[in-house]
N, C-alpha and C. Protein backbone atom coordinates (compact mmCIF):
# COMPACT_ATOMS: atom_id res chain seq x y z
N UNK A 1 13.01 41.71 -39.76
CA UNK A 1 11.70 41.18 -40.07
C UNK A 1 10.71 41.71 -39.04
N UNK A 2 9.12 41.75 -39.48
CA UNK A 2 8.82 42.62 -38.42
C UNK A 2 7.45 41.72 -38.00
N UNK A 3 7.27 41.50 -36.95
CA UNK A 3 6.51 40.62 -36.48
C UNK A 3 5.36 41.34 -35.62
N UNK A 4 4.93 42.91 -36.15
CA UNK A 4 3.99 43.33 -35.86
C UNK A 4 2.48 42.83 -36.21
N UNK A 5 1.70 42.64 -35.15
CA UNK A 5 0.29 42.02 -36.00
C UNK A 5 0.21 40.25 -35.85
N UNK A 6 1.23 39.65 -35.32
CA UNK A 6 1.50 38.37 -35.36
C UNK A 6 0.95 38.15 -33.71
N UNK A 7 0.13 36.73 -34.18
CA UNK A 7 0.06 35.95 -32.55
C UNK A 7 0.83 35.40 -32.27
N UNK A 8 1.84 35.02 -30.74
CA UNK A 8 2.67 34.60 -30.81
C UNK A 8 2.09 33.69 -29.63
N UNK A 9 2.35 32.52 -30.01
CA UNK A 9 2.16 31.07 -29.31
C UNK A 9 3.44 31.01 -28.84
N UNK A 10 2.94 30.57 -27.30
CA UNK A 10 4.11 29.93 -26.40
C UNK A 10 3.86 28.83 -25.50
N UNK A 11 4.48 27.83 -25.84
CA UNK A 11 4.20 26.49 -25.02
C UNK A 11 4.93 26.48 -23.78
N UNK A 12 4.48 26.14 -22.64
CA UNK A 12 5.23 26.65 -21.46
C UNK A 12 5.44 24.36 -20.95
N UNK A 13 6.11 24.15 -20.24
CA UNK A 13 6.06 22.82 -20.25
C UNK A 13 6.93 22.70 -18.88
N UNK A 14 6.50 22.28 -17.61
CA UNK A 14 6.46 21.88 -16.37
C UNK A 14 6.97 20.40 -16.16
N UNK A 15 7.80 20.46 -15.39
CA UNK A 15 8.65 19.02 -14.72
C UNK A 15 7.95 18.66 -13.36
N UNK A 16 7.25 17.47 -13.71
CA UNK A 16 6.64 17.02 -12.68
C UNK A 16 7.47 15.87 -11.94
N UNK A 17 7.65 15.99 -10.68
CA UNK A 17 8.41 15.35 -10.18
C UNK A 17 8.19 13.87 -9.88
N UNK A 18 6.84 13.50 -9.89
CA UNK A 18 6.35 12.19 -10.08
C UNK A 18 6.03 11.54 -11.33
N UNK A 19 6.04 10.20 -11.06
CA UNK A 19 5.89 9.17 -12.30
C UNK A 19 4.50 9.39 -11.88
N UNK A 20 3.39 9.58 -13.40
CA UNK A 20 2.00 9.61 -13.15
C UNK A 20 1.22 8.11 -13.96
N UNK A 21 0.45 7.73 -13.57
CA UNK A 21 0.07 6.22 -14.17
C UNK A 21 -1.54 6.82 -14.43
N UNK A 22 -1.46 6.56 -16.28
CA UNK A 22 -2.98 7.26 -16.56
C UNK A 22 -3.78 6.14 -16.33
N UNK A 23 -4.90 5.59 -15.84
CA UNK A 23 -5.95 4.72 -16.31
C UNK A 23 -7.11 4.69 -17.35
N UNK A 24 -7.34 4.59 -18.40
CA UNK A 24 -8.53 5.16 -18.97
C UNK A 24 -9.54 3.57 -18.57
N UNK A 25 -11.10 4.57 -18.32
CA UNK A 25 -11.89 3.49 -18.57
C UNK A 25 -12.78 3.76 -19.27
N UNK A 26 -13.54 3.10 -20.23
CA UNK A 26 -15.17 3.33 -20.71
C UNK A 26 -16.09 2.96 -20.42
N UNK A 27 -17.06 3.67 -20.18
CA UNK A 27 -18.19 3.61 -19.15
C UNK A 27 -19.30 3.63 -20.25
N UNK A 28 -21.04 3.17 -19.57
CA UNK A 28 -21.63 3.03 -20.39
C UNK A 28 -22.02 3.74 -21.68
N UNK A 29 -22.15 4.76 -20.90
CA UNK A 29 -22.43 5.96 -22.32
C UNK A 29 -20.99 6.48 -23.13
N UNK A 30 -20.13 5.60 -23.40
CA UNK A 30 -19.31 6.19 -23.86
C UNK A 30 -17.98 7.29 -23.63
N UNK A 31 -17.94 7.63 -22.64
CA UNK A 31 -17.34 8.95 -22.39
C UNK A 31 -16.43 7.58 -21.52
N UNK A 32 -14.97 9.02 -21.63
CA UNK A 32 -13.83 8.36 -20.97
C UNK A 32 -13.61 9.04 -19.25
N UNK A 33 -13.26 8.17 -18.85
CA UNK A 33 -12.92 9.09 -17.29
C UNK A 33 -11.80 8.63 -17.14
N UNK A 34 -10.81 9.76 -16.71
CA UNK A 34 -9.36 9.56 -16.50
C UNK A 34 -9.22 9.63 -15.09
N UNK A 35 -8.37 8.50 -14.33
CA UNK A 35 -7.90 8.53 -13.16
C UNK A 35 -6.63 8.74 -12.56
N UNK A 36 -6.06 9.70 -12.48
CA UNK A 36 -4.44 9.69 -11.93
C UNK A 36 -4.18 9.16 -10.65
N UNK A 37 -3.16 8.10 -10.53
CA UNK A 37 -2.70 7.31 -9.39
C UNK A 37 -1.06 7.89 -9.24
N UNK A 38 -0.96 8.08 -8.29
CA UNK A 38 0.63 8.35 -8.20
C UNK A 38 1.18 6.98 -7.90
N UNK A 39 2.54 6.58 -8.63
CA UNK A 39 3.52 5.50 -8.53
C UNK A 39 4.37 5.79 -8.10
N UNK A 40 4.60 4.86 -7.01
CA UNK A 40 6.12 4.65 -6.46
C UNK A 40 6.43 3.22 -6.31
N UNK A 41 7.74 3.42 -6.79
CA UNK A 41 8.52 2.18 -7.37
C UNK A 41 9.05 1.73 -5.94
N UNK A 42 8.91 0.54 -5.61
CA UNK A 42 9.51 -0.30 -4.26
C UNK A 42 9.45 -1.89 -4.54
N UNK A 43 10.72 -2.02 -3.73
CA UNK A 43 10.39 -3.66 -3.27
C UNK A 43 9.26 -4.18 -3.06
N UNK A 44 8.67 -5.23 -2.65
CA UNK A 44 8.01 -5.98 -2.02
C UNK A 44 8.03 -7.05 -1.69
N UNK A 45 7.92 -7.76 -0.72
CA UNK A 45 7.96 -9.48 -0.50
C UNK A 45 6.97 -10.26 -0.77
N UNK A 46 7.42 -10.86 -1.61
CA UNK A 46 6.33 -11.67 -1.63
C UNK A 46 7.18 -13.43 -1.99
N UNK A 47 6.23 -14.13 -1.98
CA UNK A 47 6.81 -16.07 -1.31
C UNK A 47 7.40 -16.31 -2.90
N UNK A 48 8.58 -16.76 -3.08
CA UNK A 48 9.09 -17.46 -4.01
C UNK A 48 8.05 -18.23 -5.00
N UNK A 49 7.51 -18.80 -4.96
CA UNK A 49 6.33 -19.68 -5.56
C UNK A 49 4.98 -18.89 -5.69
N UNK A 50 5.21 -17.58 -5.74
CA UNK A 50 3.45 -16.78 -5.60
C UNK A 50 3.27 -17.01 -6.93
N UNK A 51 4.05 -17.09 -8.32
CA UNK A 51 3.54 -17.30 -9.35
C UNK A 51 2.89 -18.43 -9.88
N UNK A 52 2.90 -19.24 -8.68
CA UNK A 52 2.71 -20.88 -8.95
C UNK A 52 1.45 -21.14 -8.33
N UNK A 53 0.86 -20.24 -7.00
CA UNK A 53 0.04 -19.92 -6.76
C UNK A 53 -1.54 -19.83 -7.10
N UNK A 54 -2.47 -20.40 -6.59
CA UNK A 54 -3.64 -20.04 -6.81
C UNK A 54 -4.16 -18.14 -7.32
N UNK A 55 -4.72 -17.83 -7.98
CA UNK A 55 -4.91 -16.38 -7.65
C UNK A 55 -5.53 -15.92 -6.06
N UNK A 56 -6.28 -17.14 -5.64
CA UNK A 56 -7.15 -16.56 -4.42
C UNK A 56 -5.97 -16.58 -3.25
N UNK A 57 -4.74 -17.27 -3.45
CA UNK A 57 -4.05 -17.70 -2.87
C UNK A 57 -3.22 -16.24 -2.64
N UNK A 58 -2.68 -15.88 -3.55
CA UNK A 58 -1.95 -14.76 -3.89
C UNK A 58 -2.68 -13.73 -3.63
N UNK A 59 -3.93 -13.12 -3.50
CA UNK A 59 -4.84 -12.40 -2.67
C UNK A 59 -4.66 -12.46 -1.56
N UNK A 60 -4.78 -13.62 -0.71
CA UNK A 60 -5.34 -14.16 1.25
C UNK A 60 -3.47 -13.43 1.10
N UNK A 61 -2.67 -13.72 0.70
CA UNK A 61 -1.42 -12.97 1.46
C UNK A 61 -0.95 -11.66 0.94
N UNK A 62 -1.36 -11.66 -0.11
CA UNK A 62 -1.06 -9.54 -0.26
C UNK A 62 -2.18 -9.32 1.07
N UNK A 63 -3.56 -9.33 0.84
CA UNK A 63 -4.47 -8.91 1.56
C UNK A 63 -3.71 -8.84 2.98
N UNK A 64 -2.79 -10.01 4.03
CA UNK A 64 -2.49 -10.06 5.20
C UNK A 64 -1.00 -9.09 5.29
N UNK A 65 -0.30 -8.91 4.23
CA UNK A 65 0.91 -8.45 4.02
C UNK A 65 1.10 -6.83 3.99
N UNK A 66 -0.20 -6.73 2.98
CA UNK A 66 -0.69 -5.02 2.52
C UNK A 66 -1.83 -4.85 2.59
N UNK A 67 -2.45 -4.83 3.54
CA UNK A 67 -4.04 -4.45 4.14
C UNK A 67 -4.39 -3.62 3.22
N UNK A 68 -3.74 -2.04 2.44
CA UNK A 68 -4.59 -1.30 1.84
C UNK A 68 -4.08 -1.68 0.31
N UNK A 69 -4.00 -2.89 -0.06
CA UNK A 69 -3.99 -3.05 -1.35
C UNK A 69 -5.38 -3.52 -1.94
N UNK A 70 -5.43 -2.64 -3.54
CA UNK A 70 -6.88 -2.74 -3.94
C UNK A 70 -6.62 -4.04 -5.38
N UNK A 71 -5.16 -3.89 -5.87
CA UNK A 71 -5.21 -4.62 -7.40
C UNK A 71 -3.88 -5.02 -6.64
N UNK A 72 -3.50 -6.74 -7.76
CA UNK A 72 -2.15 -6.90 -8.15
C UNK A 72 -2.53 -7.59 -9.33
N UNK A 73 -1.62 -7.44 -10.26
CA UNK A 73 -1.70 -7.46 -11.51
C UNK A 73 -0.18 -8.48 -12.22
N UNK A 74 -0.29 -9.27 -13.07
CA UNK A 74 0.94 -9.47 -12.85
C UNK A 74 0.50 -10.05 -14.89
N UNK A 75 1.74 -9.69 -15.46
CA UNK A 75 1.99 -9.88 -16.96
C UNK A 75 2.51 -10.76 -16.99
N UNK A 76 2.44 -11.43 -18.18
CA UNK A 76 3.29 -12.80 -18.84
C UNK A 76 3.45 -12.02 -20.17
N UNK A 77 4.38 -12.94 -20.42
CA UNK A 77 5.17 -13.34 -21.88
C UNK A 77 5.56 -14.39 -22.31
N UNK A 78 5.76 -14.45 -23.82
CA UNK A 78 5.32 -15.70 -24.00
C UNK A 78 7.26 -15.79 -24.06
N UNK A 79 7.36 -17.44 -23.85
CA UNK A 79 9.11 -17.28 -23.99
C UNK A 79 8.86 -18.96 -24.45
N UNK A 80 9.20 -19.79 -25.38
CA UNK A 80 9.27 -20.49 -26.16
C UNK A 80 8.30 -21.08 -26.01
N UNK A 81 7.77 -21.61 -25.53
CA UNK A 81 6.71 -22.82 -25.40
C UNK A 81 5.29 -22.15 -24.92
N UNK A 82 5.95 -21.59 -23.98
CA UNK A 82 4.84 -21.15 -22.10
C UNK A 82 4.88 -20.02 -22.14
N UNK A 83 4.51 -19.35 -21.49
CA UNK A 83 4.22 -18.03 -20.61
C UNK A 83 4.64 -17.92 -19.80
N UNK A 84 5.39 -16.95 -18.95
CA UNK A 84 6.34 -16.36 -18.16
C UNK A 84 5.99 -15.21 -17.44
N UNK A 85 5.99 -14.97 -15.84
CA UNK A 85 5.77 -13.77 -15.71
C UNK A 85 6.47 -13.05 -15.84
N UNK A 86 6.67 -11.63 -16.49
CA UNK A 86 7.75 -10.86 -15.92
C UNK A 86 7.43 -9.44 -15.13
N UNK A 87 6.27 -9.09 -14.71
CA UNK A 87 6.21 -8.25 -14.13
C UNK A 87 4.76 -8.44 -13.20
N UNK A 88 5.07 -8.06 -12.42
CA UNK A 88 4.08 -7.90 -11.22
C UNK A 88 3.90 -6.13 -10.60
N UNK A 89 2.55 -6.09 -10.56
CA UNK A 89 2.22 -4.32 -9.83
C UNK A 89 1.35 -4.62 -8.57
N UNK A 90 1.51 -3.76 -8.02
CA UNK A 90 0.26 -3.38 -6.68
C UNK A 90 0.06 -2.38 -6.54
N UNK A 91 -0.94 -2.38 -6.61
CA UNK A 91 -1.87 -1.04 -6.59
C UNK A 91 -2.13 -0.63 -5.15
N UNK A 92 -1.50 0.35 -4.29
CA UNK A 92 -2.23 0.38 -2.87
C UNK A 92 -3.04 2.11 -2.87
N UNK A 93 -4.28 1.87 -1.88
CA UNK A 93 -4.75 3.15 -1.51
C UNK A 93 -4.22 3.95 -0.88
N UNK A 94 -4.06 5.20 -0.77
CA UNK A 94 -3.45 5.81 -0.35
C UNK A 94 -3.49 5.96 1.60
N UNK A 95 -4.93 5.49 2.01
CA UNK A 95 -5.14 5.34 3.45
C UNK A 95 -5.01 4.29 3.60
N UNK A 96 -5.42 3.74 5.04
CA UNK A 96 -5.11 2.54 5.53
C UNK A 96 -6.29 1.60 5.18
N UNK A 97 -7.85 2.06 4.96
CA UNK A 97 -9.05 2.11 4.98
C UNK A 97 -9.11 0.13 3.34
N UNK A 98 -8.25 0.43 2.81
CA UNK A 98 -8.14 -0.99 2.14
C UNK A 98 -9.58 -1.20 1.11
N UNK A 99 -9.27 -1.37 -0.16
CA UNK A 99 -10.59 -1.52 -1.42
C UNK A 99 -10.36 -3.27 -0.97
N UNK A 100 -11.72 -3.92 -1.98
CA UNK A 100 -11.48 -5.51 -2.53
C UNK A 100 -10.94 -5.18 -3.44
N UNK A 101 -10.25 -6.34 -3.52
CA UNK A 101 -9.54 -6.50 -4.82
C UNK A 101 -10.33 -6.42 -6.17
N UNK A 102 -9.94 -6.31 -7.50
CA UNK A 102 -10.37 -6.05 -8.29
C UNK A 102 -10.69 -7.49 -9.34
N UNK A 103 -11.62 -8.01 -9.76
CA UNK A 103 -11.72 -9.26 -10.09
C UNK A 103 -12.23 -9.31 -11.74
């Protein structure tokens, strides 16, 4: 077969060694701005009862625990009755320099 005269498309596709976390936001005029945060997956300590917690509460000790944390975020689900957390994130800056939290 002769594949003279033909464009030949080639998709080339790269292994990135990090987990990348997209953010999209929309801003006034419409247009999207994409933010890439690099994730890394770790422990953290935090008090047995933080879910029971005030939110401002759960702030005053990330804030003393992780100075350069900007977000924590934490999901529920619903599980028969109530809501449940099951996941919690923190968002930290990459310097020591520390955002407010995000409200």
């Amino acid at each position: 077969m002769e594949e003279a005269g033909r464009a030949r498309v080639v998709t080339k596709f790269i292994r990135i060694p990090l987990i990348i976390h997209t953010v999209l936001k929309r801003e006034n005029s419409l247009s999207l701005q994409v933010e890439h945060v690099q994730v890394r997956r770790t422990s953290i300590s935090i008090p047995k009862d933080a879910f029971r917690l005030k939110r401002e509460e759960i702030e005053e000790y990330i804030k003393q625990v992780y100075p350069n944390a900007h977000s924590f975020i934490i999901q529920y689900e619903k599980r028969g009755d109530g809501m449940v957390p099951f996941c919690a994130q923190l968002f930290l800056s990459p310097s020591g320099r520390g955002r407010a939290f995000n409200r």
